[in-house]
C-alpha atoms as a PDB file:
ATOM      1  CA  UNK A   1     -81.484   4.368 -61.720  1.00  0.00           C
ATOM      2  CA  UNK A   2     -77.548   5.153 -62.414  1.00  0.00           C
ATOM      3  CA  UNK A   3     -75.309   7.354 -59.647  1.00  0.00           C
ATOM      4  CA  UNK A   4     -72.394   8.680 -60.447  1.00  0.00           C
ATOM      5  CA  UNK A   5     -70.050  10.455 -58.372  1.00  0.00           C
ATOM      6  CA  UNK A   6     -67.110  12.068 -59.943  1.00  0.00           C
ATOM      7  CA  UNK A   7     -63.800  12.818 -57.962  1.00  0.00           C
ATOM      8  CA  UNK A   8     -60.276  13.682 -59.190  1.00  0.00           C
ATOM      9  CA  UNK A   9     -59.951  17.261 -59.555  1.00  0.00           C
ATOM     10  CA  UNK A  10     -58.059  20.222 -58.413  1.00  0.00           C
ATOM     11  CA  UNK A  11     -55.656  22.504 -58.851  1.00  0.00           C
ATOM     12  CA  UNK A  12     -52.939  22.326 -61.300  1.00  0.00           C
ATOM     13  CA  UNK A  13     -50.225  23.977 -62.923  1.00  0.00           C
ATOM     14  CA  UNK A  14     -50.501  24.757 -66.805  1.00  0.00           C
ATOM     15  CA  UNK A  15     -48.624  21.243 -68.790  1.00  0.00           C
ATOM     16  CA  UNK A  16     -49.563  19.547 -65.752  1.00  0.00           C
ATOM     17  CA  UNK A  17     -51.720  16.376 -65.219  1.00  0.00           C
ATOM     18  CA  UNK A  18     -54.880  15.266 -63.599  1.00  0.00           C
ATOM     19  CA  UNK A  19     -56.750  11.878 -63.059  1.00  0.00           C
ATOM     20  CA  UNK A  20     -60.926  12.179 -63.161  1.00  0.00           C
ATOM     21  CA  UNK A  21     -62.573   9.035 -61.939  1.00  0.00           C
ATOM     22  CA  UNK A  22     -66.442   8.488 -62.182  1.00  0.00           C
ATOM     23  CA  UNK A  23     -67.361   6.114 -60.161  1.00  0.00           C
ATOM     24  CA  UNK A  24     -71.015   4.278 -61.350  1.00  0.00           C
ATOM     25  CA  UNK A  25     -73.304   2.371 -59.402  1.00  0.00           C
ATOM     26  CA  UNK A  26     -77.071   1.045 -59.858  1.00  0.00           C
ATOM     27  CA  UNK A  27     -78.703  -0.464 -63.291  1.00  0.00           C
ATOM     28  CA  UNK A  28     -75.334  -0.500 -64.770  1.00  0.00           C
ATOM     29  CA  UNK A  29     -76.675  -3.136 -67.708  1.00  0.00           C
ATOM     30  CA  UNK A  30     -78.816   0.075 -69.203  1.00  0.00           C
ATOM     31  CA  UNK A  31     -75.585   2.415 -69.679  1.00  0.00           C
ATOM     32  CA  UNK A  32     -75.057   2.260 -73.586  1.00  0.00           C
ATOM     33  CA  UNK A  33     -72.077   5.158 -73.145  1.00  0.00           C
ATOM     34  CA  UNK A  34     -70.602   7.115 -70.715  1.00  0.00           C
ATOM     35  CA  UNK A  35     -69.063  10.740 -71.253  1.00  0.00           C
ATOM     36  CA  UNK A  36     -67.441  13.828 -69.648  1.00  0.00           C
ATOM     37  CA  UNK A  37     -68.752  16.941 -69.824  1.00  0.00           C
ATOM     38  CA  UNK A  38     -67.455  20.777 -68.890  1.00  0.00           C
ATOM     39  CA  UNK A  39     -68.797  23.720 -67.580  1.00  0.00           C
ATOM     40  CA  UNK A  40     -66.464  27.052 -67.487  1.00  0.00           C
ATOM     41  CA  UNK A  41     -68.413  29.967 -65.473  1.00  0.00           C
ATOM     42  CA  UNK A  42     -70.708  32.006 -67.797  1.00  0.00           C
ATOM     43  CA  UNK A  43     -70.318  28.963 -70.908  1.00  0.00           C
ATOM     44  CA  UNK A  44     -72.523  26.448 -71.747  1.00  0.00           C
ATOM     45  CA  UNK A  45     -71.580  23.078 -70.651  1.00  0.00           C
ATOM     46  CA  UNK A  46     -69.396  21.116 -73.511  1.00  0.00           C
ATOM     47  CA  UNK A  47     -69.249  17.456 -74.290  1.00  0.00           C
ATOM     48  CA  UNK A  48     -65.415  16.655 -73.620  1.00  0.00           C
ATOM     49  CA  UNK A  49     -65.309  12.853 -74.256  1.00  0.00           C
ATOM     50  CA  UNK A  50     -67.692   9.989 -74.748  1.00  0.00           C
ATOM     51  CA  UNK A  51     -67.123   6.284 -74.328  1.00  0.00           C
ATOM     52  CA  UNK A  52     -69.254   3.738 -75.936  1.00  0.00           C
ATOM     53  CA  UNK A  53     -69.866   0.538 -74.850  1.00  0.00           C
ATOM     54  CA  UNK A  54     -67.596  -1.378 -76.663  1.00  0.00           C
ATOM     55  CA  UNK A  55     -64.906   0.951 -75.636  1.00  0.00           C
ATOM     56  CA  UNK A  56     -64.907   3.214 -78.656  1.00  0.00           C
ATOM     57  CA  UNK A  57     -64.374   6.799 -77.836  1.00  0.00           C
ATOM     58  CA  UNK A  58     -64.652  10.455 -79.301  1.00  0.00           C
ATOM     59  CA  UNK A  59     -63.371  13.885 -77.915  1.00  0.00           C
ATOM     60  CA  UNK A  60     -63.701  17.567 -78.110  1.00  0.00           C
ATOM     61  CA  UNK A  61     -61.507  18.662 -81.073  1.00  0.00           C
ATOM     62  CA  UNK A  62     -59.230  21.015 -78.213  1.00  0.00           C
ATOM     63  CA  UNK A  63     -59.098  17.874 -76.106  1.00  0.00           C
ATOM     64  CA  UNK A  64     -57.655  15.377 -78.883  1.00  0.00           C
ATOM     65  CA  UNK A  65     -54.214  14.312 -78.271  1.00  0.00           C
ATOM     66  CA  UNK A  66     -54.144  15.221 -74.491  1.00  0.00           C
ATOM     67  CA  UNK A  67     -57.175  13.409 -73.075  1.00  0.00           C
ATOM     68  CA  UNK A  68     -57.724  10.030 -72.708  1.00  0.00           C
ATOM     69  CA  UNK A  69     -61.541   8.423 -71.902  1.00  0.00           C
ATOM     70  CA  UNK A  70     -61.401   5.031 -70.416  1.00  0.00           C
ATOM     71  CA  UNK A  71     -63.677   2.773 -68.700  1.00  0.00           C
ATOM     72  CA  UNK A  72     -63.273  -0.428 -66.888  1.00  0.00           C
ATOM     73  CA  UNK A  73     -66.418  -2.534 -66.846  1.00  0.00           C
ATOM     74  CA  UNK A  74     -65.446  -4.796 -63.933  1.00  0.00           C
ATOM     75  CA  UNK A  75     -65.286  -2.010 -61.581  1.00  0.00           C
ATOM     76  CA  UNK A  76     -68.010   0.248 -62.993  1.00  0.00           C
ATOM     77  CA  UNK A  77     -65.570   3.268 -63.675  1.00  0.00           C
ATOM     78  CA  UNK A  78     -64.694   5.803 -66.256  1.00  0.00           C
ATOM     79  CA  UNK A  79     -61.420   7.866 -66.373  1.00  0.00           C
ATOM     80  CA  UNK A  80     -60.223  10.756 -67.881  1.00  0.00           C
ATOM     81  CA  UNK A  81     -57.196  11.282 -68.420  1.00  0.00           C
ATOM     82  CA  UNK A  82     -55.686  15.168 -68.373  1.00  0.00           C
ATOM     83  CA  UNK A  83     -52.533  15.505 -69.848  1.00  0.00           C
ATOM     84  CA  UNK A  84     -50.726  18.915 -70.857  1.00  0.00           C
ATOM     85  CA  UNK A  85     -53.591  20.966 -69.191  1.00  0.00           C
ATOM     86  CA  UNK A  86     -54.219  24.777 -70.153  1.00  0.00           C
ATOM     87  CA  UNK A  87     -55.990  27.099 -68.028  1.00  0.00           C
ATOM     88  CA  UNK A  88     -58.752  27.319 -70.430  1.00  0.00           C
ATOM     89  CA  UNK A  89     -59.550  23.697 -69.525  1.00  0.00           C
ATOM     90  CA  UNK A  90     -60.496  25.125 -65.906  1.00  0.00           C
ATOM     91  CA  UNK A  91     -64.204  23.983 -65.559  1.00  0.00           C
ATOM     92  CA  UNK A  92     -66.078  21.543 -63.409  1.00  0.00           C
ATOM     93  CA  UNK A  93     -66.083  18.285 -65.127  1.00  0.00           C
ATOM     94  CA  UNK A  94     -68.975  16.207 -64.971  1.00  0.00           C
ATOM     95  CA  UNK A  95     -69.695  12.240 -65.433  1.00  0.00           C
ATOM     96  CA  UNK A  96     -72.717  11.429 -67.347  1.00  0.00           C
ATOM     97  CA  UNK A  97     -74.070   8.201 -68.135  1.00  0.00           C
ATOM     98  CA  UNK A  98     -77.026   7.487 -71.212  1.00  0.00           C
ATOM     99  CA  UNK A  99     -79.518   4.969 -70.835  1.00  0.00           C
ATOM    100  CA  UNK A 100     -82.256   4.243 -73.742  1.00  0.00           C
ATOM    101  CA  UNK A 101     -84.556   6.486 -71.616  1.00  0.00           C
ATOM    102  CA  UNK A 102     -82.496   9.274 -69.551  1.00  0.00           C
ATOM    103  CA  UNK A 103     -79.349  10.710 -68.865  1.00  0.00           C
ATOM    104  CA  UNK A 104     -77.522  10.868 -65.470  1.00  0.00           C
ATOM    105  CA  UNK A 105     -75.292  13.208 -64.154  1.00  0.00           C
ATOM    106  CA  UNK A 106     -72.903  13.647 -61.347  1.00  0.00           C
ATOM    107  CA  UNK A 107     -72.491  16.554 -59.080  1.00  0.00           C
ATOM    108  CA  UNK A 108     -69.182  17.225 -60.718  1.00  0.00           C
ATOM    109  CA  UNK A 109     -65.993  18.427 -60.070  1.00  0.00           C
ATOM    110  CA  UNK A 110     -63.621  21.396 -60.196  1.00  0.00           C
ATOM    111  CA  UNK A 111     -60.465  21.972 -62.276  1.00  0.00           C
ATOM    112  CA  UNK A 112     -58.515  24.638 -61.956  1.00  0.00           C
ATOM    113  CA  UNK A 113     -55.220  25.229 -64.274  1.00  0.00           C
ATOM    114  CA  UNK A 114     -53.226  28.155 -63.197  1.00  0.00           C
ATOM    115  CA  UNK A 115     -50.916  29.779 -66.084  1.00  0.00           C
END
């Protein structure tokens, strides 16, 4: 079992920044990669960024360049990173977490970027 609770968000002006932090606790040997996910109201939810776990990482092409993904082993927690945010990043973000035989999820948690 893997819990994750995300925290971080808020409200922000558009160019503004925000800090997401996941923070992971449980059978934390069986992660293989860790990710953020979206979900705007009335859209499907959208991978943002993926970490591996040897640290290599991937994003959302409208992400790439703003976002960072990082994750610090010793204290079982993975970032993101929000830099020059647009309102149509305004979602709630969610941590998930794969494992060879299920994915976790955290509750989430809202971003709002007001133009």
């Amino acid at each position: 079992q893997v819990q994750l609770v995300e925290s971080g968000g808020g409200l922000v002006q558009a160019g503004g920044s925000l800090r997401l932090s996941c923070a992971a606790s449980g059978s934390m040997l069986s992660i293989y990669h860790m990710g953020w996910y979206r979900q705007a109201p009335g859209k499907q939810r959208e991978g943002v960024a993926t970490i591996t776990r040897d640290l290599s990482t991937d994003y959302l092409d409208s992400v790439k360049g703003r976002f960072t993904i990082s994750r610090d082993m010793a204290k079982n927690m993975v970032y993101l990173q929000m830099n020059t945010l647009k309102p149509e990043d305004s979602a709630v973000y969610y941590c998930n977490a794969y494992t060879s035989s299920k994915v976790y999820w955290g509750l989430g948690t809202q971003v709002t970027v007001s133009s």
